[in-house]
C-alpha atoms as a PDB file:
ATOM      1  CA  UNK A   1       0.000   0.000   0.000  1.00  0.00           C
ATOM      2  CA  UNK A   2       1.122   3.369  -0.384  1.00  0.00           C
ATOM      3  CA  UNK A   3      -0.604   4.945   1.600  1.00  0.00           C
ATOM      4  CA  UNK A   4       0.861   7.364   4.343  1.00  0.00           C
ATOM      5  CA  UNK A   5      -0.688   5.984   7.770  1.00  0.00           C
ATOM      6  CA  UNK A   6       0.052   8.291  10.502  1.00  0.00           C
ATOM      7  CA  UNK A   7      -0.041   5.285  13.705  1.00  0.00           C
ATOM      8  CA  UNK A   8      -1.324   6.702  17.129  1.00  0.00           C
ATOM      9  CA  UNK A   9       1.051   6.886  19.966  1.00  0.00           C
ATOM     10  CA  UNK A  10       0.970   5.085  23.087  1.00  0.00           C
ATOM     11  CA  UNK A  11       0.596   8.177  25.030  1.00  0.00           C
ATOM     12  CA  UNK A  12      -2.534   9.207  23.185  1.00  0.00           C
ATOM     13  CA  UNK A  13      -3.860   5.428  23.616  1.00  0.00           C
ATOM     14  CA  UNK A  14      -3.576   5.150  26.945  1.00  0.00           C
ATOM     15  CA  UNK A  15      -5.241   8.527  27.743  1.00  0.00           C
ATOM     16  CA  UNK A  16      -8.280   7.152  25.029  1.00  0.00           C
ATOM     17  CA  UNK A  17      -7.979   4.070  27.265  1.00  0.00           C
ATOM     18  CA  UNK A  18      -8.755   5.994  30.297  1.00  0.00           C
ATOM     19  CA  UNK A  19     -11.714   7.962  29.212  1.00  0.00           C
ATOM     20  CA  UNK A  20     -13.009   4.380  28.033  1.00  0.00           C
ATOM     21  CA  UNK A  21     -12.629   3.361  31.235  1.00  0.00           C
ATOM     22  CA  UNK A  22     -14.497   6.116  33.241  1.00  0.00           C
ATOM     23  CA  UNK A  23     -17.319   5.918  30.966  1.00  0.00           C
ATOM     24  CA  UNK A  24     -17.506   2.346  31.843  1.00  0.00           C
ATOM     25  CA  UNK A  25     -16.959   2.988  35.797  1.00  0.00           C
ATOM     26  CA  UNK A  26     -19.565   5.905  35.757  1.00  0.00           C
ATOM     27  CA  UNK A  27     -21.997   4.468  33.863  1.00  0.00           C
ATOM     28  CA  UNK A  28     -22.511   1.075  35.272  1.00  0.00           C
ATOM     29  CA  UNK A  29     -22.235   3.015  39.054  1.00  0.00           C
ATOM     30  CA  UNK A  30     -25.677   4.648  37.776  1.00  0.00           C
ATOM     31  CA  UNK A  31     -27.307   1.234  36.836  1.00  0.00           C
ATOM     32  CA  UNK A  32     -25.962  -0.048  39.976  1.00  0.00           C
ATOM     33  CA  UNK A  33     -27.661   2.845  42.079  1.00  0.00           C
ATOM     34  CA  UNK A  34     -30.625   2.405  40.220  1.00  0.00           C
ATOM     35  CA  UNK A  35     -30.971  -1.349  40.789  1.00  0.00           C
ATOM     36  CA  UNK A  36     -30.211  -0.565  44.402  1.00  0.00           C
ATOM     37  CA  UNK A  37     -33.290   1.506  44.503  1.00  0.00           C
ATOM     38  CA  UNK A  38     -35.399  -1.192  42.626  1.00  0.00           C
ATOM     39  CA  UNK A  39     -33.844  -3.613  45.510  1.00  0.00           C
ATOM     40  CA  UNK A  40     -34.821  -1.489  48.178  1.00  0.00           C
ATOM     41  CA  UNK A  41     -38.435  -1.174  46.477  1.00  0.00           C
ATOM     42  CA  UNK A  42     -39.076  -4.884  46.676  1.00  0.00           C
ATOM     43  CA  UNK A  43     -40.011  -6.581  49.543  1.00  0.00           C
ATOM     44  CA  UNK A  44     -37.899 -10.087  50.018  1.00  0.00           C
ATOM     45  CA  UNK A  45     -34.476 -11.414  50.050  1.00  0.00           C
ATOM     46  CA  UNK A  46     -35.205 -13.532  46.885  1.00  0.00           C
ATOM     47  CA  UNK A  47     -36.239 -10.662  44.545  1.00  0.00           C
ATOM     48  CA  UNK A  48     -32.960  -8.645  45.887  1.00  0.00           C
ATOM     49  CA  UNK A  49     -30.603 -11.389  45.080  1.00  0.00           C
ATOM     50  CA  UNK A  50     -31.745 -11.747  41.663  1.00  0.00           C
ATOM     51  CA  UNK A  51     -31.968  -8.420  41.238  1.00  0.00           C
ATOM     52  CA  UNK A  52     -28.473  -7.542  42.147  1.00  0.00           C
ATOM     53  CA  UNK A  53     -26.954 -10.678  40.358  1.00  0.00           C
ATOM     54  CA  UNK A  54     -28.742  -9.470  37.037  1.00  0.00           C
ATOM     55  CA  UNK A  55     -27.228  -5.744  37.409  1.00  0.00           C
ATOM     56  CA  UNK A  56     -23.848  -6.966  38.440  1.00  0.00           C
ATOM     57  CA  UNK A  57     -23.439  -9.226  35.868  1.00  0.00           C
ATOM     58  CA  UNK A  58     -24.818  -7.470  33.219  1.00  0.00           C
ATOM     59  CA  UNK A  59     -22.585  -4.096  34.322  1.00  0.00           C
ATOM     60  CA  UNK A  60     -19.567  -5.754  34.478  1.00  0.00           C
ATOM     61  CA  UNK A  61     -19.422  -7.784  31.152  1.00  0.00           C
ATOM     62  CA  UNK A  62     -22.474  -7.226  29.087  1.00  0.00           C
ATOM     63  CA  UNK A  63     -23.101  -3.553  28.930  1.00  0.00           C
ATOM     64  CA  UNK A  64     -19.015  -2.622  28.288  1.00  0.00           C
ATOM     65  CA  UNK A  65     -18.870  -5.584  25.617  1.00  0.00           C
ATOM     66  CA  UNK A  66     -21.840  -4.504  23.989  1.00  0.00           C
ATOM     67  CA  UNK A  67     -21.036  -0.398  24.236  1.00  0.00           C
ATOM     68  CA  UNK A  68     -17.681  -1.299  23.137  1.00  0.00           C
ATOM     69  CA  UNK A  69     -18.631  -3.155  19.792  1.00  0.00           C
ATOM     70  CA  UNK A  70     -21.730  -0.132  18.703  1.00  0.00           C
ATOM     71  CA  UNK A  71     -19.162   2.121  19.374  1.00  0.00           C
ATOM     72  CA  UNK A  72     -16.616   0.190  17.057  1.00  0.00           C
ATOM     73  CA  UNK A  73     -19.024  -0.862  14.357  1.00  0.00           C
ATOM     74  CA  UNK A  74     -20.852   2.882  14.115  1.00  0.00           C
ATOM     75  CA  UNK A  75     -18.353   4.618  14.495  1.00  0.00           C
ATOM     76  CA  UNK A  76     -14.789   3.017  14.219  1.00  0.00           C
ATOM     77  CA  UNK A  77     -13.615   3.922  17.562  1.00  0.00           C
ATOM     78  CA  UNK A  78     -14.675   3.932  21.096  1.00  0.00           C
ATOM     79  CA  UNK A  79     -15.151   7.413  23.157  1.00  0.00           C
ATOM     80  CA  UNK A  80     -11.870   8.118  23.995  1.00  0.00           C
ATOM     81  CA  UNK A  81     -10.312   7.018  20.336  1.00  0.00           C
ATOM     82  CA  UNK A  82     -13.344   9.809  19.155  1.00  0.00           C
ATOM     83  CA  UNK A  83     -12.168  11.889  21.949  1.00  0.00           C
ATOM     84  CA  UNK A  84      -8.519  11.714  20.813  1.00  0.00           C
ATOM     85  CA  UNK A  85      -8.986  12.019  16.388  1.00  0.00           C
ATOM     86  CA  UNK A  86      -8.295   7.874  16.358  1.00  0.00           C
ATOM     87  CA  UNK A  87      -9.743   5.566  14.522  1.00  0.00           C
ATOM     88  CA  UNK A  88      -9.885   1.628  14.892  1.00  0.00           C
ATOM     89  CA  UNK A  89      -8.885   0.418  11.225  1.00  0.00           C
ATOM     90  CA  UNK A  90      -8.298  -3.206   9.128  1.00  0.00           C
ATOM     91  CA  UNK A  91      -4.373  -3.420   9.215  1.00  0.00           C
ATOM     92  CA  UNK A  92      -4.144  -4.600   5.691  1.00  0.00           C
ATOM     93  CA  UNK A  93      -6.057  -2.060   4.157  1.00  0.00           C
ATOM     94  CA  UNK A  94      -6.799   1.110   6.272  1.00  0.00           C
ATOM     95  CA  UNK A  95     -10.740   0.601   5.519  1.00  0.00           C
ATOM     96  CA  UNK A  96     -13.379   0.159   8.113  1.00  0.00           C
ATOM     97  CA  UNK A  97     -12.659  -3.060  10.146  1.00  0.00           C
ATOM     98  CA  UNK A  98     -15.553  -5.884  10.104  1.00  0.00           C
ATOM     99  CA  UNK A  99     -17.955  -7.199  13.082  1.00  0.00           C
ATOM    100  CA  UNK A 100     -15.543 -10.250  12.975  1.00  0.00           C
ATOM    101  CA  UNK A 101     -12.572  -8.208  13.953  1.00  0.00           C
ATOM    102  CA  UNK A 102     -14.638  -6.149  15.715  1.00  0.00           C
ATOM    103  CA  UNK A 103     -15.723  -9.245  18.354  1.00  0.00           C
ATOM    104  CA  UNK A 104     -12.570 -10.792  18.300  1.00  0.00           C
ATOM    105  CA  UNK A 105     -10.740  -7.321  19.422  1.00  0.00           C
ATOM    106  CA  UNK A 106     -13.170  -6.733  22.120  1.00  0.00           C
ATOM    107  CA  UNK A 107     -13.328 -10.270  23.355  1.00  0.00           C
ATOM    108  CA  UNK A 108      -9.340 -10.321  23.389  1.00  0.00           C
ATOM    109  CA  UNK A 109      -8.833  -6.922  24.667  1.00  0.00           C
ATOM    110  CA  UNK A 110     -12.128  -7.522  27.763  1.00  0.00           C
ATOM    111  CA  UNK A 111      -9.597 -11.161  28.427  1.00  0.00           C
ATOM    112  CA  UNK A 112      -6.731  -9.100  28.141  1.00  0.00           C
ATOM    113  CA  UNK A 113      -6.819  -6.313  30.441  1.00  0.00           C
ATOM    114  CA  UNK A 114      -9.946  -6.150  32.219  1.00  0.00           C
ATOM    115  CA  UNK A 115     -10.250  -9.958  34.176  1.00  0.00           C
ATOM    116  CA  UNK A 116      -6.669  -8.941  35.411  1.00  0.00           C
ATOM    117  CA  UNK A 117      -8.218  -5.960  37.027  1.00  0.00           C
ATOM    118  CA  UNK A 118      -8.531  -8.410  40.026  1.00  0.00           C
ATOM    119  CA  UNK A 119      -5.264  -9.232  40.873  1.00  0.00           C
ATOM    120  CA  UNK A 120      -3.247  -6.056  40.358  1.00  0.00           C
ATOM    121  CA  UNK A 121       0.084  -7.831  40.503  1.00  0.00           C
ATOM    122  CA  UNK A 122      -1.034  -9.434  37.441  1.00  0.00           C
ATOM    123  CA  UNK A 123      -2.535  -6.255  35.325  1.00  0.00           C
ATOM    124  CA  UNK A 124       0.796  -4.351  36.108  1.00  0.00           C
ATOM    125  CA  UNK A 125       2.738  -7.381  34.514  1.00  0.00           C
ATOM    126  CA  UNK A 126       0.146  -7.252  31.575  1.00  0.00           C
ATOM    127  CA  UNK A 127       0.479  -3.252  31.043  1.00  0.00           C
ATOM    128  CA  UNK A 128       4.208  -3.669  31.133  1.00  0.00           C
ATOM    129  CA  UNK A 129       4.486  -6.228  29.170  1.00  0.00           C
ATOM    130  CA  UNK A 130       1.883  -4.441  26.698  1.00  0.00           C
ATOM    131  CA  UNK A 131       3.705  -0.961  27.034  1.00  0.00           C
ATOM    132  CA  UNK A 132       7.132  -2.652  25.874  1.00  0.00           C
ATOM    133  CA  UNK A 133       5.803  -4.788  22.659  1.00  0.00           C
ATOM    134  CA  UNK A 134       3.932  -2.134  21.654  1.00  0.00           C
ATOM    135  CA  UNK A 135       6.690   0.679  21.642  1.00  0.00           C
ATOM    136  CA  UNK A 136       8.658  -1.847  19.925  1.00  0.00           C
ATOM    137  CA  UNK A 137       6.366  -2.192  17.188  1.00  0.00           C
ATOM    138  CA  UNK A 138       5.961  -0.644  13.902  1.00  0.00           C
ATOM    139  CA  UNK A 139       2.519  -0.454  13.420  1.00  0.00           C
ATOM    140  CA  UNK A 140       1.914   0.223  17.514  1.00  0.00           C
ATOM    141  CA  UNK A 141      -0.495  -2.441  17.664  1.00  0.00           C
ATOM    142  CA  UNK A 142      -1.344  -4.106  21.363  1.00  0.00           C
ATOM    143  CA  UNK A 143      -1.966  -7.543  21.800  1.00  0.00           C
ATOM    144  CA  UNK A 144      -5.440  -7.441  21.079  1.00  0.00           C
ATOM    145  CA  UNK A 145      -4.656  -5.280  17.583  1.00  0.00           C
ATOM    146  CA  UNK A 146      -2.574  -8.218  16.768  1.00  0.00           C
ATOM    147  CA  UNK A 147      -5.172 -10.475  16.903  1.00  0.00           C
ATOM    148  CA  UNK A 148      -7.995  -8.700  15.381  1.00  0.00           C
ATOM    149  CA  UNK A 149      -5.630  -8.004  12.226  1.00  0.00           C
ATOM    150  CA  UNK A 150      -6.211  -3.894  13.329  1.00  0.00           C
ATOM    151  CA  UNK A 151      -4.526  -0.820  13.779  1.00  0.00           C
ATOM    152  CA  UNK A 152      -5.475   2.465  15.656  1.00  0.00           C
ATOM    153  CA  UNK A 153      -4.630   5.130  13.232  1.00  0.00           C
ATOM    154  CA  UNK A 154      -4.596   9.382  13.507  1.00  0.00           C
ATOM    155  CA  UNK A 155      -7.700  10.239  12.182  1.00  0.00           C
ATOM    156  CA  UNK A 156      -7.540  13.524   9.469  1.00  0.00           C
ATOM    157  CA  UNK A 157     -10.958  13.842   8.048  1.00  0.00           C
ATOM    158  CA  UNK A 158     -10.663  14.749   4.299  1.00  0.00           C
ATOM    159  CA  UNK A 159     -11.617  18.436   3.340  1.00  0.00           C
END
């Protein structure tokens, strides 16, 4: 291809990363108060339980996977890479990437970095480790780039 492909840096994926990731702490925080309230509205341990399971595990996995692959497919970057002029692209040929690489990307990149969240030991081992073959490499993809077959690219919209 020649193409000139401008390749975001680390710095201004990480900061994309973090708005990502306060959009997905503050939002599911509002579900969870508002489930609370439903919980406190019904009468019985049974209905709370259920209640809370459904809202926790929805919040936690469904709601970011889903958000995250709209957000991809629509528009061909999350908030932050929006936020930042990136855009999530097909490393072969710079178009629009497909709901295939779309899933796989969020399913690897949710596996990736956000079970670790747990054991912080582990996550700082993972972000290092992420951090060093990514600076290394010359399209700046992360692990979960790699396996999607995408890049995140500086996004110049055409006059």
């Amino acid at each position: 291809m020649d193409k000139k492909v401008s390749y975001s840096t680390i710095t201004r994926r990480v900061l994309a990363f973090i708005v990502d990731c306060i959009l997905l702490i503050v939002i599911p925080f509002v579900l969870m108060a508002v489930g609370f309230s439903l919980t406190h509205a019904m009468q019985g341990i049974i209905g709370a339980i259920i209640i809370i399971t459904t809202i926790v595990f929805s919040l936690f996995l469904m709601i970011p996977c889903i958000f995250h692959i709209f957000m991809l497919v629509k528009f061909g970057g999350t908030p932050g890479h929006l936020l930042f002029s990136m855009r999530v692209r097909d490393k072969d040929t710079f178009e629009q990437i497909t709901l295939i690489q779309v899933i796989k990307r969020t399913i690897a990149f949710f596996i990736i970095y956000c079970i670790p969240l747990y054991n912080p030991i582990l996550l700082l081992a993972i972000l290092i480790l992420v951090l060093v073959c990514t600076v290394d490499d010359k399209h700046k993809q992360a692990f979960h780039d790699k396996i999607a077959n995408t890049v995140v690219i500086d996004y110049k919209p055409e006059n």
